[in-house]
Protein backbone atom coordinates (compact mmCIF):
# COMPACT_ATOMS: atom_id res chain seq x y z
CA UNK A 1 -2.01 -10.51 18.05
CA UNK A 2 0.09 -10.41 14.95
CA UNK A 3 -1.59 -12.00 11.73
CA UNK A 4 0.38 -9.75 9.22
CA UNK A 5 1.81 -13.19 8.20
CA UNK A 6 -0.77 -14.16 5.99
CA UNK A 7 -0.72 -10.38 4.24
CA UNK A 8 0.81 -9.57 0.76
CA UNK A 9 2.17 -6.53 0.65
CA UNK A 10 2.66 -5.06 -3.15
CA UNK A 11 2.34 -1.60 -5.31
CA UNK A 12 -1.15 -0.73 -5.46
CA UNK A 13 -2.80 -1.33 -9.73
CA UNK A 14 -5.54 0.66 -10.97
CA UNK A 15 -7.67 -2.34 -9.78
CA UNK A 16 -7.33 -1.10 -6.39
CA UNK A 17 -8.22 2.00 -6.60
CA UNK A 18 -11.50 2.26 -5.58
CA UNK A 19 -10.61 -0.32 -2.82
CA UNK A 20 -8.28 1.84 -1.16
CA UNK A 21 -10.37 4.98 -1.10
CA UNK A 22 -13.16 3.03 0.76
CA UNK A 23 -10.26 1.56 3.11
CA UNK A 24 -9.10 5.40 3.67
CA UNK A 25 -12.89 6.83 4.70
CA UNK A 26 -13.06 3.83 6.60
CA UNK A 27 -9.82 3.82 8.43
CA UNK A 28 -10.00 7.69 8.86
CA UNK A 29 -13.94 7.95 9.10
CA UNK A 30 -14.11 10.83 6.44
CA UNK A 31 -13.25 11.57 2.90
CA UNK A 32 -10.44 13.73 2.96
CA UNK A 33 -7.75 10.69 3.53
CA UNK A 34 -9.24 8.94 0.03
CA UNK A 35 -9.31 12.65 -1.85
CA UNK A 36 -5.50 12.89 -0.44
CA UNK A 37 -4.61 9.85 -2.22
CA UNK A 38 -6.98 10.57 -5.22
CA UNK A 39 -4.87 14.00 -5.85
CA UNK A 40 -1.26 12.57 -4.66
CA UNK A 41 -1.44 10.06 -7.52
CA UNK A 42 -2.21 13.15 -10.16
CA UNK A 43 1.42 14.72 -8.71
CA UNK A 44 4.07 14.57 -11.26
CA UNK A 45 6.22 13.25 -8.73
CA UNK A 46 3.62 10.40 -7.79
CA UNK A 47 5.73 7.31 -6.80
CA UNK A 48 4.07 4.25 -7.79
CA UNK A 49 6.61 2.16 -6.44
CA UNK A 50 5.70 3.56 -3.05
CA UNK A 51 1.93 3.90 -3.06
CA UNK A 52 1.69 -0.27 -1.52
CA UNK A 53 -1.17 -2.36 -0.43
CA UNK A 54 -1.79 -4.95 1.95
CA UNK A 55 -3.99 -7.57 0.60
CA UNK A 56 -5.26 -10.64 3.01
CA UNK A 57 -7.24 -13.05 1.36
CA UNK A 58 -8.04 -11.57 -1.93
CA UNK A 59 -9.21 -8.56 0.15
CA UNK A 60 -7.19 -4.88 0.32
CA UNK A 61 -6.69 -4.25 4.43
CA UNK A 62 -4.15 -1.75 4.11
CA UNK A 63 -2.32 1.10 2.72
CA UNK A 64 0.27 3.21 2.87
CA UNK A 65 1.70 6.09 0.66
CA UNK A 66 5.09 8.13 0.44
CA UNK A 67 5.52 10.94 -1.57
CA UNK A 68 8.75 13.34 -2.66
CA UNK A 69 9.13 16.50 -0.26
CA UNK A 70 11.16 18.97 -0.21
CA UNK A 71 13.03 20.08 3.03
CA UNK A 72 13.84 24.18 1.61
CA UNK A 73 16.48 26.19 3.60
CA UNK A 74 16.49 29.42 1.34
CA UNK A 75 18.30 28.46 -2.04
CA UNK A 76 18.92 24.99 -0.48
CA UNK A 77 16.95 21.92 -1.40
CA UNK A 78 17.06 18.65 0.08
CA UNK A 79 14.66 15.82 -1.30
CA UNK A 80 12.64 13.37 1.34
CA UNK A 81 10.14 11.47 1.38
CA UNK A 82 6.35 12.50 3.22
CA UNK A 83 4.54 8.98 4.64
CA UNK A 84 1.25 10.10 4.50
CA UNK A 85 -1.53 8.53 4.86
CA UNK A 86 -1.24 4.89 6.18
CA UNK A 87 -4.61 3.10 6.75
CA UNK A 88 -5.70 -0.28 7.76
CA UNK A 89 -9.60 -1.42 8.01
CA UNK A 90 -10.77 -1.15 11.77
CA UNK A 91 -11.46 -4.93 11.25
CA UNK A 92 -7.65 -5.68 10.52
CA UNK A 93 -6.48 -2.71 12.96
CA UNK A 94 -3.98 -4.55 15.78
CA UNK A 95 -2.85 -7.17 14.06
CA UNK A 96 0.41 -5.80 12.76
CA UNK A 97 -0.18 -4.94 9.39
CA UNK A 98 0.40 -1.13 9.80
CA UNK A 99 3.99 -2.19 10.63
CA UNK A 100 4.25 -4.81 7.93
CA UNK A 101 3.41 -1.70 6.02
CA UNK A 102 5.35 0.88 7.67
CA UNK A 103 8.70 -1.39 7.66
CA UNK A 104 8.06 -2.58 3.79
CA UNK A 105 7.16 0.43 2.14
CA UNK A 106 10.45 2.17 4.18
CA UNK A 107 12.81 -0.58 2.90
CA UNK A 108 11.40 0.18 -0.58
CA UNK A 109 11.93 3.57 -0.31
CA UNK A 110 15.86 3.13 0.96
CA UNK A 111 15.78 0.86 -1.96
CA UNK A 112 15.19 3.49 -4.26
CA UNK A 113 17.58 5.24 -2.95
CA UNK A 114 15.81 7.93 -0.79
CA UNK A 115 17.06 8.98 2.59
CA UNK A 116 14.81 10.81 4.60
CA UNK A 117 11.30 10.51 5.51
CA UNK A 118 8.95 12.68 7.36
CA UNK A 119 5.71 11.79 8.83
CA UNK A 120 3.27 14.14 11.14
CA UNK A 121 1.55 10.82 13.10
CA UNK A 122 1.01 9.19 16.37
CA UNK A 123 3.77 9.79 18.42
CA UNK A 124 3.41 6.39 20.16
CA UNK A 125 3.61 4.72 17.19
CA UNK A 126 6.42 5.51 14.70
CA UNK A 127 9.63 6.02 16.94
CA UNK A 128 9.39 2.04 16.50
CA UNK A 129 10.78 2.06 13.39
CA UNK A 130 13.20 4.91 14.04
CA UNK A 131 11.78 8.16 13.71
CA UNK A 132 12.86 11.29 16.13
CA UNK A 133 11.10 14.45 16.58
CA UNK A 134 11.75 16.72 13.41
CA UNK A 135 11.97 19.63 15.25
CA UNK A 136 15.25 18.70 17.30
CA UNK A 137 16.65 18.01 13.63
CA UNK A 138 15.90 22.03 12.80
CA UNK A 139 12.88 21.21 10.34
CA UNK A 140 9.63 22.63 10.51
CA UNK A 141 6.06 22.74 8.78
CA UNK A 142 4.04 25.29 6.61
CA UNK A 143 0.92 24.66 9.01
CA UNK A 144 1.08 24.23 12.79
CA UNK A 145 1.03 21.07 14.88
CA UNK A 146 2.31 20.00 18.25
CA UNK A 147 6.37 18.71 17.88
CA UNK A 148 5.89 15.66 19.41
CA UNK A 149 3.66 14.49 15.80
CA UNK A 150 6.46 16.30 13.34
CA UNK A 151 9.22 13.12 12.85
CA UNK A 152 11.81 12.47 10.63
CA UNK A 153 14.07 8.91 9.77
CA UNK A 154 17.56 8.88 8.17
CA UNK A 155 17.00 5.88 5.91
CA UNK A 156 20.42 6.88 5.43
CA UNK A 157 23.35 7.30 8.39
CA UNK A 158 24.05 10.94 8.19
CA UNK A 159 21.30 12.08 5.47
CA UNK A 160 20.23 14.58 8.36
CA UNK A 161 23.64 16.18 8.70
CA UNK A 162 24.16 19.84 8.08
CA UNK A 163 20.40 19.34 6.13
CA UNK A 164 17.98 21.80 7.93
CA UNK A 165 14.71 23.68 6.71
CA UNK A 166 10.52 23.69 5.78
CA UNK A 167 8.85 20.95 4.76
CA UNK A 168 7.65 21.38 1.01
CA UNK A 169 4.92 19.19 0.31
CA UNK A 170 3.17 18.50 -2.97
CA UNK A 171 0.55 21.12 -4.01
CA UNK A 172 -1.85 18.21 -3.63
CA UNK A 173 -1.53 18.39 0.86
CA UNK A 174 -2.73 22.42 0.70
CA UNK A 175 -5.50 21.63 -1.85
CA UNK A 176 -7.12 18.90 -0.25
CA UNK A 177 -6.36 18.67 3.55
């Protein structure tokens, strides 16, 4: 069932705030997703542009959030992009806003003029829109998970070439999760 048709998807205001961190202990059934968000926006490098909403009826049902990352290979820096989290009420789960999401908030971000985006998720649900596992790109992670979670998209043909490294994420990820 697809009723992402009749969803707005926009950059989250002040206003919504409080909205999304209910959506997040709802979605994720604990507080850590909301504090993630909570402490992302504090970053300096805090996108607004790519912190996005999905609002049905006057109602937020969705979120999603990118923030910058680095991918570090010694003295070598690369910037990306971390989708993390992505949320949509259990009521409004199914109905294809988490792609409405997914696919806006990634043509915003090419937009922008980023390139690569990481995302540690469900491993049945991104390659969808693209993403490969990270690790056959020669990146890794600070903390441990299985590979088959750990992908990466070139919003850019070739952004992964010769690029390979750790994932730096914002101080906000260790503090919090």
């Amino acid at each position: 069932m697809d009723n992402a048709a009749d969803v707005s998807i926009r950059p989250e205001t002040k206003a919504d705030i409080d909205a999304v961190r209910k959506l997040n202990k709802k979605a994720f059934k604990g507080k850590d997703e909301s504090k993630l968000v909570d402490a992302l926006r504090e970053e300096d490098g805090f996108i607004p542009a790519l912190a996005l909403v999905a609002e049905k009826a006057g109602t937020v049902v969705g979120h999603i959030l990118f923030s910058p990352v680095e991918i570090k290979d010694g003295e070598t820096s690369v910037p990306a992009l971390a989708l993390a989290p992505m949320s949509v009420l259990p009521d409004f789960q199914g109905q294809g806003i988490g792609t409405a999401l997914v696919k806006h908030g990634l043509a915003e971000a090419a937009k922008l003029g980023h390139k690569i985006v990481v995302v540690v998720g469900h491993p049945g649900y991104y390659p969808r829109f693209g993403f490969v596992k990270a690790g056959e790109k020669g990146l890794t992670l600070p903390f441990e998970c299985e590979a088959e979670v750990f992908m990466v998209l070139e919003l850019a043909p070739g952004a992964l070439n010769g690029v390979r490294g750790e994932i730096v994420y914002p101080g906000a990820f260790h503090e919090v999760i």
